[in-house]
PDB file of N, CA and C in Angstrom:
ATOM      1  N   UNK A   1      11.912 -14.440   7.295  1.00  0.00           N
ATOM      2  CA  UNK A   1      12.315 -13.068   7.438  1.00  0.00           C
ATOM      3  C   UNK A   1      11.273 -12.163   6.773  1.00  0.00           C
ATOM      4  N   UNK A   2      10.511 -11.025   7.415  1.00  0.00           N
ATOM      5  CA  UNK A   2      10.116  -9.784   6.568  1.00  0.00           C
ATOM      6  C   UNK A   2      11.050  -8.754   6.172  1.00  0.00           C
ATOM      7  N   UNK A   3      10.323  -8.598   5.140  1.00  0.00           N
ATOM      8  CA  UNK A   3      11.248  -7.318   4.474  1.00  0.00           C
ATOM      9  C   UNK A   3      10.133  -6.780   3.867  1.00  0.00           C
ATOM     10  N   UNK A   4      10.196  -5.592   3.472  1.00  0.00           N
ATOM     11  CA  UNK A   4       9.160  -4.718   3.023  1.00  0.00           C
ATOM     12  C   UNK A   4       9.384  -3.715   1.877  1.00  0.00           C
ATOM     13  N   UNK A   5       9.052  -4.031   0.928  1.00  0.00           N
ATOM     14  CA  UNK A   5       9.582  -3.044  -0.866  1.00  0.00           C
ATOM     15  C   UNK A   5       8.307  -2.733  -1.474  1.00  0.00           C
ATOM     16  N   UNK A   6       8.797  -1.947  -2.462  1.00  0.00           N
ATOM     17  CA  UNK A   6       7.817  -1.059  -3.283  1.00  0.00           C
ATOM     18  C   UNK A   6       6.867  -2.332  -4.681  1.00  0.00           C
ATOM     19  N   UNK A   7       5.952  -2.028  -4.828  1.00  0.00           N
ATOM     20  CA  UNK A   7       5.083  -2.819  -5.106  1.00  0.00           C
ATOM     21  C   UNK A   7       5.433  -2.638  -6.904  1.00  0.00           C
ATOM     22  N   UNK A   8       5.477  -4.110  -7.460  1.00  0.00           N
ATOM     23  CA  UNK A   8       5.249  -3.763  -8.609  1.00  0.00           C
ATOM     24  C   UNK A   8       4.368  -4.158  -9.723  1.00  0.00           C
ATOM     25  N   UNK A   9       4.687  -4.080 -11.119  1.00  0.00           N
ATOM     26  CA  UNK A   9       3.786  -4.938 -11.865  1.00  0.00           C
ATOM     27  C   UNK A   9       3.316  -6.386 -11.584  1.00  0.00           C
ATOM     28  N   UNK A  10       4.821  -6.597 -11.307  1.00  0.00           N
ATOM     29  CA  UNK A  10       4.440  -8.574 -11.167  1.00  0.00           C
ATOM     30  C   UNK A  10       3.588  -8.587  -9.693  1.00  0.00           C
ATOM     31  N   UNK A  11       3.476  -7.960  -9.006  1.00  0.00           N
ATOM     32  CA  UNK A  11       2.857  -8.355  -7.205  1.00  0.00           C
ATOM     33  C   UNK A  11       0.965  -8.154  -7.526  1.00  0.00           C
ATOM     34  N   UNK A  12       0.489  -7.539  -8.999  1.00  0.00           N
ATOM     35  CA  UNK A  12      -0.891  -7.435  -8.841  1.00  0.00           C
ATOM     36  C   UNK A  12      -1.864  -9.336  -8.786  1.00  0.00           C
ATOM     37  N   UNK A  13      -1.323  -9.937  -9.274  1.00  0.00           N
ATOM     38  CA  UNK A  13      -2.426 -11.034  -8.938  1.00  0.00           C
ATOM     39  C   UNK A  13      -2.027 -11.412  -7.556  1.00  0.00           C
ATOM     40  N   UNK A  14      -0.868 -11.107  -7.019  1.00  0.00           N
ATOM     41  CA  UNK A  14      -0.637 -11.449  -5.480  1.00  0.00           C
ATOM     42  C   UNK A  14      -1.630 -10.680  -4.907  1.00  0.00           C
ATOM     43  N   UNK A  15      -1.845  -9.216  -5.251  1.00  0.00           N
ATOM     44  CA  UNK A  15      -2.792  -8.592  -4.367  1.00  0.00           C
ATOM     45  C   UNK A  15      -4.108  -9.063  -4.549  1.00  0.00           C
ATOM     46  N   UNK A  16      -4.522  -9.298  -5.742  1.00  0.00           N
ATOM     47  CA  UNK A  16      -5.618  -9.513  -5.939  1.00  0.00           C
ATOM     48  C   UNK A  16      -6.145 -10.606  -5.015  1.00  0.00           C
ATOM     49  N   UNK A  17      -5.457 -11.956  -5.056  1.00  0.00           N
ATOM     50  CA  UNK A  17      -5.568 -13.033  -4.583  1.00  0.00           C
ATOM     51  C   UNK A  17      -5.982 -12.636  -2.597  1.00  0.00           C
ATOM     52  N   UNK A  18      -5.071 -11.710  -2.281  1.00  0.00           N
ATOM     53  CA  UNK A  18      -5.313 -10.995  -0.718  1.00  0.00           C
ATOM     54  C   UNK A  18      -6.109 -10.076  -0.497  1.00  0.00           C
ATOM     55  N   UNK A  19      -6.450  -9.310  -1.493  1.00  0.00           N
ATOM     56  CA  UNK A  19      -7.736  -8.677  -1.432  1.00  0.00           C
ATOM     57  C   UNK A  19      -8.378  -9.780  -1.112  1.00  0.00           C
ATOM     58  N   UNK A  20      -9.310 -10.391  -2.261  1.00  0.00           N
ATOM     59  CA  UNK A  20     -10.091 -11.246  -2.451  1.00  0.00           C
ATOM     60  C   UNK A  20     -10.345 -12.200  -0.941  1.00  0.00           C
ATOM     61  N   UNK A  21      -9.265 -12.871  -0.634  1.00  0.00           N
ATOM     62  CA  UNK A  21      -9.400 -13.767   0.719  1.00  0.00           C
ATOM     63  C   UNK A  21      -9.462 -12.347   2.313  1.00  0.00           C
ATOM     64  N   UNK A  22      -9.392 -11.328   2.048  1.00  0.00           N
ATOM     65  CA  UNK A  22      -9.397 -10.604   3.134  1.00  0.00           C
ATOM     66  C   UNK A  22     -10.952  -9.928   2.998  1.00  0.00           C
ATOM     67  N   UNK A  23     -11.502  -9.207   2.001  1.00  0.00           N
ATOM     68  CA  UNK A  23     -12.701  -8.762   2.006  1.00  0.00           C
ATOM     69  C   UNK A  23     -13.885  -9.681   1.283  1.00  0.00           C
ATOM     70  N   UNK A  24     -13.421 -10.853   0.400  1.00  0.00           N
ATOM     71  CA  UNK A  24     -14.696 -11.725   0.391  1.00  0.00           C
ATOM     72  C   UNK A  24     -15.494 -11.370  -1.215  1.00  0.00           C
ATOM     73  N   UNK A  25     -14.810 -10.398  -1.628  1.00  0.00           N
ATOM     74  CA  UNK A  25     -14.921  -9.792  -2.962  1.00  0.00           C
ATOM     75  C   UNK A  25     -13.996 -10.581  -4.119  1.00  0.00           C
ATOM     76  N   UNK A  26     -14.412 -10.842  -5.296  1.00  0.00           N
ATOM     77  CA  UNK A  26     -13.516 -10.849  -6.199  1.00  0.00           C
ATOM     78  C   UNK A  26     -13.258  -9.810  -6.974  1.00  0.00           C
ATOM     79  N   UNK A  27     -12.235  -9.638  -7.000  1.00  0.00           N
ATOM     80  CA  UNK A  27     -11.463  -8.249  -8.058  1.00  0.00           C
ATOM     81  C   UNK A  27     -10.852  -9.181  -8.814  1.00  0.00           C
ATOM     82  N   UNK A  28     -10.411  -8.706  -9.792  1.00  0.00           N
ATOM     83  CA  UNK A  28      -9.574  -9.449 -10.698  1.00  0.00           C
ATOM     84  C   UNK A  28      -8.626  -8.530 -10.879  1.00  0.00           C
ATOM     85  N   UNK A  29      -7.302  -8.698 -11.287  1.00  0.00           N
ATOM     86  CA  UNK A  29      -6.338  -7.711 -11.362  1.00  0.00           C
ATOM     87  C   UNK A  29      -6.392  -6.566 -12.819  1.00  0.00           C
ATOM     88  N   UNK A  30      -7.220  -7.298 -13.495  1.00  0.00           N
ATOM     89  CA  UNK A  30      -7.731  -6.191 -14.394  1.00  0.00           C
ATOM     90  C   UNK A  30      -8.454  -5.135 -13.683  1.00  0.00           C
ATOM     91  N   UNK A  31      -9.231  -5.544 -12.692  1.00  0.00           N
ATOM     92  CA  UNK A  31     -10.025  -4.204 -11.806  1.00  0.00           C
ATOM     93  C   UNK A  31      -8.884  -3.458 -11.164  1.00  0.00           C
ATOM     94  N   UNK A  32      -7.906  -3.910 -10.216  1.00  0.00           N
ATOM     95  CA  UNK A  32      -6.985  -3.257  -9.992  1.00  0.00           C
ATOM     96  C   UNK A  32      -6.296  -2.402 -10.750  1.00  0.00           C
ATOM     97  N   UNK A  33      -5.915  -2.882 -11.615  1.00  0.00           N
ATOM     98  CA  UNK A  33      -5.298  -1.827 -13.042  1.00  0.00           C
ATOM     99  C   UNK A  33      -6.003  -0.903 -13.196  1.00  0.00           C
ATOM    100  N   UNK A  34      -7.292  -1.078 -13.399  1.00  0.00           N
ATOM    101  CA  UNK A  34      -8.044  -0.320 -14.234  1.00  0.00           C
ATOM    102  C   UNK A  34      -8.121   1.268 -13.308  1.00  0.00           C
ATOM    103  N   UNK A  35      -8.363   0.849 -11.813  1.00  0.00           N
ATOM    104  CA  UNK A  35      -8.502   1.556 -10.903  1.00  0.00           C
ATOM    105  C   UNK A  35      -7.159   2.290 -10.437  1.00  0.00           C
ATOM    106  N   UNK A  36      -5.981   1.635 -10.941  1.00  0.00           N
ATOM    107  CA  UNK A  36      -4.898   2.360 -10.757  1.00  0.00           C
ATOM    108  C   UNK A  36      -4.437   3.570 -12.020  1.00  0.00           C
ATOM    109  N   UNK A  37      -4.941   2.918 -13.196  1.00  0.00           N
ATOM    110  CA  UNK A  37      -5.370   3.996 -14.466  1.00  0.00           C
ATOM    111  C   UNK A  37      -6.560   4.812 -13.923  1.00  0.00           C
ATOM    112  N   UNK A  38      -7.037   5.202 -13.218  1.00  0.00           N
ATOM    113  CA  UNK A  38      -8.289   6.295 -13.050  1.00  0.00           C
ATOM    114  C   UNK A  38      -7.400   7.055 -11.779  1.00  0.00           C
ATOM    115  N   UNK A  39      -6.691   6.768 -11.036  1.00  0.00           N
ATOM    116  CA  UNK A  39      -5.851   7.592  -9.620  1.00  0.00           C
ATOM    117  C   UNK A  39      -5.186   8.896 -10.646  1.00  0.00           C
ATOM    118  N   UNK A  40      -5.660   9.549  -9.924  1.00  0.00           N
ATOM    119  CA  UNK A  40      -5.232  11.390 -10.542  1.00  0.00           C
ATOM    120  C   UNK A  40      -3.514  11.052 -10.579  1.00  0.00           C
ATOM    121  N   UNK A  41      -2.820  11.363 -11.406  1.00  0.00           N
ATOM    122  CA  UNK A  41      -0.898  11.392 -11.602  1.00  0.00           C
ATOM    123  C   UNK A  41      -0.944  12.342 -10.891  1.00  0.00           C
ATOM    124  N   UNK A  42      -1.122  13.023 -10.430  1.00  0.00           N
ATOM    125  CA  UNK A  42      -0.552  14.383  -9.836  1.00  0.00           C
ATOM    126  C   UNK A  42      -0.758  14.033  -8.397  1.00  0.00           C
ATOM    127  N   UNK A  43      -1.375  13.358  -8.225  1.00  0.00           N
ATOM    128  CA  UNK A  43      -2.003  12.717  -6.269  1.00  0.00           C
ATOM    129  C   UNK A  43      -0.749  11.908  -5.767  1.00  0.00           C
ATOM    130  N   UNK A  44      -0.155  12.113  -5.175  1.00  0.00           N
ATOM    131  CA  UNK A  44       0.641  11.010  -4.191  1.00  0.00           C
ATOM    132  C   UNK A  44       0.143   9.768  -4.014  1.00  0.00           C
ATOM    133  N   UNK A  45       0.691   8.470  -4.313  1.00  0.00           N
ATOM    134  CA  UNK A  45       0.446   7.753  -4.148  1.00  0.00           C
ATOM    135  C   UNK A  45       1.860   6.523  -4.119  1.00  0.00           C
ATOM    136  N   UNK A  46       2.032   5.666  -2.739  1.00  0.00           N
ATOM    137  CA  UNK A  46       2.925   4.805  -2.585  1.00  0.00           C
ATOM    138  C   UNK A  46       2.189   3.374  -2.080  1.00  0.00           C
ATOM    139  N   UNK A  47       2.600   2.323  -2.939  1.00  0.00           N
ATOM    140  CA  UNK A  47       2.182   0.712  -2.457  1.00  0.00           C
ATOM    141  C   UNK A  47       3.099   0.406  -2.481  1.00  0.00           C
ATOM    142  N   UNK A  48       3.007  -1.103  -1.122  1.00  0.00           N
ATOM    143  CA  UNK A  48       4.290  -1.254  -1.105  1.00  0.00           C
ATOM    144  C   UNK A  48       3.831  -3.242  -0.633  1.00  0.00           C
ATOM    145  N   UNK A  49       4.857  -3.887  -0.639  1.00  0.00           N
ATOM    146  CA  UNK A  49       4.429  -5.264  -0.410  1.00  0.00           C
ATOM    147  C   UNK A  49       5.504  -5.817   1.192  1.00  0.00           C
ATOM    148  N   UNK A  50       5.000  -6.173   1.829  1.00  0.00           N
ATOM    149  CA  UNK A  50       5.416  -7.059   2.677  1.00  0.00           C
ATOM    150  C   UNK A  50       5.590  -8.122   3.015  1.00  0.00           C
ATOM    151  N   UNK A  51       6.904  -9.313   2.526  1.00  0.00           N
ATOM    152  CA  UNK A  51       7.328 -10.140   2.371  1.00  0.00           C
ATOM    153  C   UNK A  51       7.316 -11.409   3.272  1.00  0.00           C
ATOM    154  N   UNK A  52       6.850 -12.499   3.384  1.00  0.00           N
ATOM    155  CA  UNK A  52       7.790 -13.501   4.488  1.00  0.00           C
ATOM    156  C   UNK A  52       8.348 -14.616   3.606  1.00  0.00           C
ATOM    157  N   UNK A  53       9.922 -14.651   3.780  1.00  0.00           N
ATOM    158  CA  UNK A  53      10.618 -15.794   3.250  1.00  0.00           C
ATOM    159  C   UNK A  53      10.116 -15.577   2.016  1.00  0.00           C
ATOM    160  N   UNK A  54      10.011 -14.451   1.374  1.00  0.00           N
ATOM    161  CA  UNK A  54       9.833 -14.274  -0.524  1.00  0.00           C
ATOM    162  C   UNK A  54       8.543 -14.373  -0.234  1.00  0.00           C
ATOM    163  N   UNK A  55       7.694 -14.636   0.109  1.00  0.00           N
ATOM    164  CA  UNK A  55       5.898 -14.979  -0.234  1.00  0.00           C
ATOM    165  C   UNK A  55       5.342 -13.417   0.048  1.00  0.00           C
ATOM    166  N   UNK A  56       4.661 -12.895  -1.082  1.00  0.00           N
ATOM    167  CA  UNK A  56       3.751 -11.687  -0.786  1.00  0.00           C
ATOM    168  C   UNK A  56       2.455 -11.644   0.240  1.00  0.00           C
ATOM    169  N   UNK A  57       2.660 -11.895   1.201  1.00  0.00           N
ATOM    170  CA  UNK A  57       1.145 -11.809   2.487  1.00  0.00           C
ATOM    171  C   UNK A  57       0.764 -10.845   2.921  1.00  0.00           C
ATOM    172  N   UNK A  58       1.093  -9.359   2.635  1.00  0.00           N
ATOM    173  CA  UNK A  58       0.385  -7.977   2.287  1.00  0.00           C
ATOM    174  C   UNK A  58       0.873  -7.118   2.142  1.00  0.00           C
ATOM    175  N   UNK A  59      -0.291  -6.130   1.640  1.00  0.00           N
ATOM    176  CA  UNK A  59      -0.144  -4.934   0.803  1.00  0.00           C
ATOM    177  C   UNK A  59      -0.798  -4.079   1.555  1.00  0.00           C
ATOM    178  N   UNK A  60      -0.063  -2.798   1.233  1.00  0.00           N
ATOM    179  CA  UNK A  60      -0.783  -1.328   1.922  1.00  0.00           C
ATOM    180  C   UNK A  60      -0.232  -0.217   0.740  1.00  0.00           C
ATOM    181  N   UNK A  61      -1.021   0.711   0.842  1.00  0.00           N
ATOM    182  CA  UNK A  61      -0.835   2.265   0.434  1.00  0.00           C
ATOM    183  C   UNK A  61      -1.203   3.115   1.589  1.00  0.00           C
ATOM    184  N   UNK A  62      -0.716   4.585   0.901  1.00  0.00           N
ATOM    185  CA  UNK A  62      -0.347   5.543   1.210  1.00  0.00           C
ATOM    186  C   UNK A  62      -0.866   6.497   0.477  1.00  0.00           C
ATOM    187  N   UNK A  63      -1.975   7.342   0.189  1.00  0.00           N
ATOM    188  CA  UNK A  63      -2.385   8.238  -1.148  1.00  0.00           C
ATOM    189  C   UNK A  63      -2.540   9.505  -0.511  1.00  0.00           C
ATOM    190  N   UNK A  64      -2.472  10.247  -1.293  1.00  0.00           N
ATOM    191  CA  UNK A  64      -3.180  11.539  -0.850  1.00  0.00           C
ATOM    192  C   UNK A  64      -4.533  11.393  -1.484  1.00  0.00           C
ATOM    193  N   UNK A  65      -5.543  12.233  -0.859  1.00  0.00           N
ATOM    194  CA  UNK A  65      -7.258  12.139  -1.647  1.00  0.00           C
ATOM    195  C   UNK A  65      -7.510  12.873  -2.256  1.00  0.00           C
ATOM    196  N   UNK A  66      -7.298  12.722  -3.584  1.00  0.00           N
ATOM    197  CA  UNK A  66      -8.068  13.650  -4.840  1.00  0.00           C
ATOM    198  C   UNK A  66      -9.004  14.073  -4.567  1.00  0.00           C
ATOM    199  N   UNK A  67      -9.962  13.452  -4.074  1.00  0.00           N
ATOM    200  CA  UNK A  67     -11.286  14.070  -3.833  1.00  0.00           C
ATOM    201  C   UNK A  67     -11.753  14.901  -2.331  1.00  0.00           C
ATOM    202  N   UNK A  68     -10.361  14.868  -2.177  1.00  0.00           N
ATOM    203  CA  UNK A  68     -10.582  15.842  -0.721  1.00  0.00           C
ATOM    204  C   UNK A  68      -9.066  16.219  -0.524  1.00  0.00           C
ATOM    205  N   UNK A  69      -8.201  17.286  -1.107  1.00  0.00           N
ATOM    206  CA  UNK A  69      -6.511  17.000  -0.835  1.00  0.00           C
ATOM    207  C   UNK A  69      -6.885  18.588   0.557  1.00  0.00           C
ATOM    208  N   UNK A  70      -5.722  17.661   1.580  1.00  0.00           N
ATOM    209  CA  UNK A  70      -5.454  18.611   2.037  1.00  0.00           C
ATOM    210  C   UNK A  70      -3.733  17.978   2.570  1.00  0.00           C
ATOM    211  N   UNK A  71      -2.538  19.129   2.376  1.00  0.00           N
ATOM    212  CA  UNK A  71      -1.906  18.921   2.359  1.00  0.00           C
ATOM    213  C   UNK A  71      -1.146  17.877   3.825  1.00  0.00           C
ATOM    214  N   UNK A  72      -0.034  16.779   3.404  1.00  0.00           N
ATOM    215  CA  UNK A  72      -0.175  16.299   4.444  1.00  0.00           C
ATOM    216  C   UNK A  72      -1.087  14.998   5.306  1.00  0.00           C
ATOM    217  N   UNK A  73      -2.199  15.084   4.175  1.00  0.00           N
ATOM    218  CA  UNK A  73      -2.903  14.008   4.718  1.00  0.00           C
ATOM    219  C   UNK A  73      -3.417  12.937   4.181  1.00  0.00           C
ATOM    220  N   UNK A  74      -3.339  11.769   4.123  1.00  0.00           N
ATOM    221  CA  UNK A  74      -3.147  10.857   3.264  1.00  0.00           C
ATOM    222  C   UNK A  74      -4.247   9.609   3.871  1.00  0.00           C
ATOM    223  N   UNK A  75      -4.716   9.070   3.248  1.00  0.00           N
ATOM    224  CA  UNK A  75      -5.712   7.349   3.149  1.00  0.00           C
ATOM    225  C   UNK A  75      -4.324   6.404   3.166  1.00  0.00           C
ATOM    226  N   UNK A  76      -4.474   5.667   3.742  1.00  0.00           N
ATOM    227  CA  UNK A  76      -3.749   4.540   4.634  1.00  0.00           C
ATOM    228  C   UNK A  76      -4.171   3.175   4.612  1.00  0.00           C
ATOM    229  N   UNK A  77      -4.006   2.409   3.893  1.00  0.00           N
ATOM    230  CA  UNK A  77      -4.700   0.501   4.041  1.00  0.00           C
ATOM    231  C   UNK A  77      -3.470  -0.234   3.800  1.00  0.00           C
ATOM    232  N   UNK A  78      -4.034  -1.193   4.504  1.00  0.00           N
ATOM    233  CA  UNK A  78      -3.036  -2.619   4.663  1.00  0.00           C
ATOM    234  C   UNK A  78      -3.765  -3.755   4.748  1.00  0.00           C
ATOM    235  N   UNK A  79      -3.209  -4.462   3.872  1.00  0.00           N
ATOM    236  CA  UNK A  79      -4.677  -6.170   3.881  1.00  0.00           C
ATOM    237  C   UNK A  79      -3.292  -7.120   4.419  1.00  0.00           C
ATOM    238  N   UNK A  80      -3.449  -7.680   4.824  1.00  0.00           N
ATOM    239  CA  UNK A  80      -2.783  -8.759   5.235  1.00  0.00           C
ATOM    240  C   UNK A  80      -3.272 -10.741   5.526  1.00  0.00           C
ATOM    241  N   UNK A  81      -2.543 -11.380   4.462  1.00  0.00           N
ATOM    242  CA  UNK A  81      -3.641 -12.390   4.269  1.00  0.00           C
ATOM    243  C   UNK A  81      -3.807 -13.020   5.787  1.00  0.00           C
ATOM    244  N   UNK A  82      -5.159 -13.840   5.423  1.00  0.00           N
ATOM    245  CA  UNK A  82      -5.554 -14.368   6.792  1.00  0.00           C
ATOM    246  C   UNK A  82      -4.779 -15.772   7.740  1.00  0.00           C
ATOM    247  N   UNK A  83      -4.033 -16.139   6.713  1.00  0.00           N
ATOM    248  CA  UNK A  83      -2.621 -16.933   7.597  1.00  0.00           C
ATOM    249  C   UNK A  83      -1.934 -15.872   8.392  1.00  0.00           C
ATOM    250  N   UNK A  84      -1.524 -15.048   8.165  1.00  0.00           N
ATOM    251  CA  UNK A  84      -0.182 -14.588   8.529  1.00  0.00           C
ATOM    252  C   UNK A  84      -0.824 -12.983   9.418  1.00  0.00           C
ATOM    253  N   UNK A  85      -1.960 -12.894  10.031  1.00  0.00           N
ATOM    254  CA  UNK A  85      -2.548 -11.638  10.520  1.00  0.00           C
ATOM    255  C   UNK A  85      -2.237 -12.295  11.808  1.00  0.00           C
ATOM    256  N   UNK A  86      -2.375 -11.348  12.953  1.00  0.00           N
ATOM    257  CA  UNK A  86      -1.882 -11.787  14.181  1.00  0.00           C
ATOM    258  C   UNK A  86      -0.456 -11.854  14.598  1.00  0.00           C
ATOM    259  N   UNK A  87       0.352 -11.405  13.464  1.00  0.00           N
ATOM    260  CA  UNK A  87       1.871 -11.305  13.719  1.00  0.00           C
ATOM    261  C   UNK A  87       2.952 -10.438  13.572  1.00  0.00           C
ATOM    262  N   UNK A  88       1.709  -9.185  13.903  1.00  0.00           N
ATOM    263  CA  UNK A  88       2.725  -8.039  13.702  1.00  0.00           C
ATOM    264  C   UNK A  88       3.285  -7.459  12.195  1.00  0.00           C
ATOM    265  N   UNK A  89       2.433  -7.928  11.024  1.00  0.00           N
ATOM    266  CA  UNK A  89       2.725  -7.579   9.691  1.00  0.00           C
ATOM    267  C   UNK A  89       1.996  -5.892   9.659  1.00  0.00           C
ATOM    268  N   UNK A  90       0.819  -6.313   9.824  1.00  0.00           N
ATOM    269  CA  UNK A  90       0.313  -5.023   9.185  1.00  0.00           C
ATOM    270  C   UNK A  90       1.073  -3.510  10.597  1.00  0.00           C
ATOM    271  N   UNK A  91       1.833  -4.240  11.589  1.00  0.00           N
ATOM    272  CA  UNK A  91       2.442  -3.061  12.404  1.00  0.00           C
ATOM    273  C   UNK A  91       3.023  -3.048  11.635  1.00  0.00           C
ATOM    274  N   UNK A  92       4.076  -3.709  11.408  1.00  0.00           N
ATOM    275  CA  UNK A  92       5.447  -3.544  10.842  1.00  0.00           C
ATOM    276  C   UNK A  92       5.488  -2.633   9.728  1.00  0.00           C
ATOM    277  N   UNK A  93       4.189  -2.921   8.611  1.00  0.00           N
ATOM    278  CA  UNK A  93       4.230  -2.310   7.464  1.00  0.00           C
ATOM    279  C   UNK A  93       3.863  -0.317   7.987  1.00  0.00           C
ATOM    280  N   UNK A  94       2.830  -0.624   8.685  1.00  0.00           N
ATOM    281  CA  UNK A  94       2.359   0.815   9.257  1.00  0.00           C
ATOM    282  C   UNK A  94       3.617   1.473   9.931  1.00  0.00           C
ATOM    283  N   UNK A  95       4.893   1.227  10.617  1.00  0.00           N
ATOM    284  CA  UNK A  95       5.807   1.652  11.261  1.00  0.00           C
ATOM    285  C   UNK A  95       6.692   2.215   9.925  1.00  0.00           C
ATOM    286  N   UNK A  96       7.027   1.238   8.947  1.00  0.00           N
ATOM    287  CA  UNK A  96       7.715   1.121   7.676  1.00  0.00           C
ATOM    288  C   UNK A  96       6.712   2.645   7.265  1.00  0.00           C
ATOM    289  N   UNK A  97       5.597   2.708   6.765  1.00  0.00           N
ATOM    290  CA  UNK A  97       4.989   4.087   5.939  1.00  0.00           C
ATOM    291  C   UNK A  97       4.609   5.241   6.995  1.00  0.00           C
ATOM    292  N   UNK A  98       4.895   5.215   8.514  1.00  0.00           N
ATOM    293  CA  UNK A  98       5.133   6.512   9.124  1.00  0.00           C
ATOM    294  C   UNK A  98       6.550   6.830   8.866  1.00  0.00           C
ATOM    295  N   UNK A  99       7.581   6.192   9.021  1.00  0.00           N
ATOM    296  CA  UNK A  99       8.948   6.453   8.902  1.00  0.00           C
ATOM    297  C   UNK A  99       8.699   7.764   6.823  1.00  0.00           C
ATOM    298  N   UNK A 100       8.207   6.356   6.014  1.00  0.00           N
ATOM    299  CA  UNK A 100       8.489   7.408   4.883  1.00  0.00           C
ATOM    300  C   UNK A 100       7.590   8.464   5.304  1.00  0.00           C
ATOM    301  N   UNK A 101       6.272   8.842   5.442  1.00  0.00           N
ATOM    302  CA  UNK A 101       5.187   9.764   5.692  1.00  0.00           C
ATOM    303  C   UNK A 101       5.724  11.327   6.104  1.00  0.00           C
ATOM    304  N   UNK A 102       6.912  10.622   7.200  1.00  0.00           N
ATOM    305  CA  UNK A 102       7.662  12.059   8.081  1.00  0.00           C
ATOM    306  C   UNK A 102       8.487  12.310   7.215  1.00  0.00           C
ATOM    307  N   UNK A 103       9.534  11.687   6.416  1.00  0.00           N
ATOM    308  CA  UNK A 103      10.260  12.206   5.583  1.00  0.00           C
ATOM    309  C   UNK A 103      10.236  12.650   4.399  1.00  0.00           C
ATOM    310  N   UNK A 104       8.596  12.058   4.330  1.00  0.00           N
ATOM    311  CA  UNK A 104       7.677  13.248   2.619  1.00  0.00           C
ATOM    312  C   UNK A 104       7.742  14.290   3.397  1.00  0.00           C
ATOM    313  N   UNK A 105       7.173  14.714   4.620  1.00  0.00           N
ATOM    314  CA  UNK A 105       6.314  15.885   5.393  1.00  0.00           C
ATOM    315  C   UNK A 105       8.345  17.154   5.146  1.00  0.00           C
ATOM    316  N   UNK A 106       8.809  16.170   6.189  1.00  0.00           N
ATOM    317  CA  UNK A 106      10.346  16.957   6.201  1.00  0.00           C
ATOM    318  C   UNK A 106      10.981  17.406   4.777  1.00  0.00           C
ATOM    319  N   UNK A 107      10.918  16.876   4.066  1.00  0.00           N
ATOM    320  CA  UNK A 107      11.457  17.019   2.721  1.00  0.00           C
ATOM    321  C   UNK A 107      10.641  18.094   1.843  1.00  0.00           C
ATOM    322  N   UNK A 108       9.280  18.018   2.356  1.00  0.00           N
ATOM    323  CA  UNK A 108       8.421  19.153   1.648  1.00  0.00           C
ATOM    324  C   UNK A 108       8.397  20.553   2.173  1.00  0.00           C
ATOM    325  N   UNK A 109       8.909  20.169   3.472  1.00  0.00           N
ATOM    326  CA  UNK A 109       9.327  21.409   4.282  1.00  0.00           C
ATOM    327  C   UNK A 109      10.246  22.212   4.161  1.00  0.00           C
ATOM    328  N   UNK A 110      11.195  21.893   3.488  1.00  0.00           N
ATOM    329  CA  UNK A 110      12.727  22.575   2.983  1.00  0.00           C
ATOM    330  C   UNK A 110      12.526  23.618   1.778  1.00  0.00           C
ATOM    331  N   UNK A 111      13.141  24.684   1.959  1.00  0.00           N
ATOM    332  CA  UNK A 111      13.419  25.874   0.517  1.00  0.00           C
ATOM    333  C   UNK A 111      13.743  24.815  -0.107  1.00  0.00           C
ATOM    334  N   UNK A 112      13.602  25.370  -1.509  1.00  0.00           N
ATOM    335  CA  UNK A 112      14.084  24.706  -2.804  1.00  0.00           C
ATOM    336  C   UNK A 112      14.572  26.252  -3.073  1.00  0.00           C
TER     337      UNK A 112
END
């Protein structure tokens, strides 16, 4: 079964490990951290993990760009390890972060 949730402390050596086998790079999850300590707090930013049968086989975000914000528009990745590509994960996950995407957009749209 997939299921798809919000990413947490414990899922960084999972990512790391799918980075690593998807781009050929080693990161270590200290680089990840480190790089998640340098992301502006004030920038939007959502990761999230995509499950089969409990096993983490990928990750995507959702950010807005500090270094270029324009409202509304956001950087988008999904790694998906190389077993499990070819099966409709990284749709699934991309269908999963347009659904939230429209309901940041709608929700930002409302008087307060």
């Amino acid at each position: 079964m997939v299921t798809i949730r919000d990413f947490t402390d414990q899922d960084y050596a999972a990512l790391a490990e799918v980075h690593n086998l998807v781009w050929g790079e080693q990161r270590t999850v200290e680089d990840i951290r480190a790089e998640d300590a340098d992301f502006p707090s004030q920038s939007f930013r959502a990761r999230s993990v995509v499950e089969v049968d409990g096993t983490a086989v990928a990750f995507g975000s959702a950010s807005e760009t500090p270094w270029a914000y324009a409202p509304h528009k956001y950087f988008i990745k999904c790694v998906v390890h190389p077993h499990y590509q070819g099966r409709g994960i990284g749709s699934a996950w991309y269908a999963h972060v347009s659904r939230g995407r429209q309901q940041r957009r709608t929700a930002s749209a409302q008087p307060t």
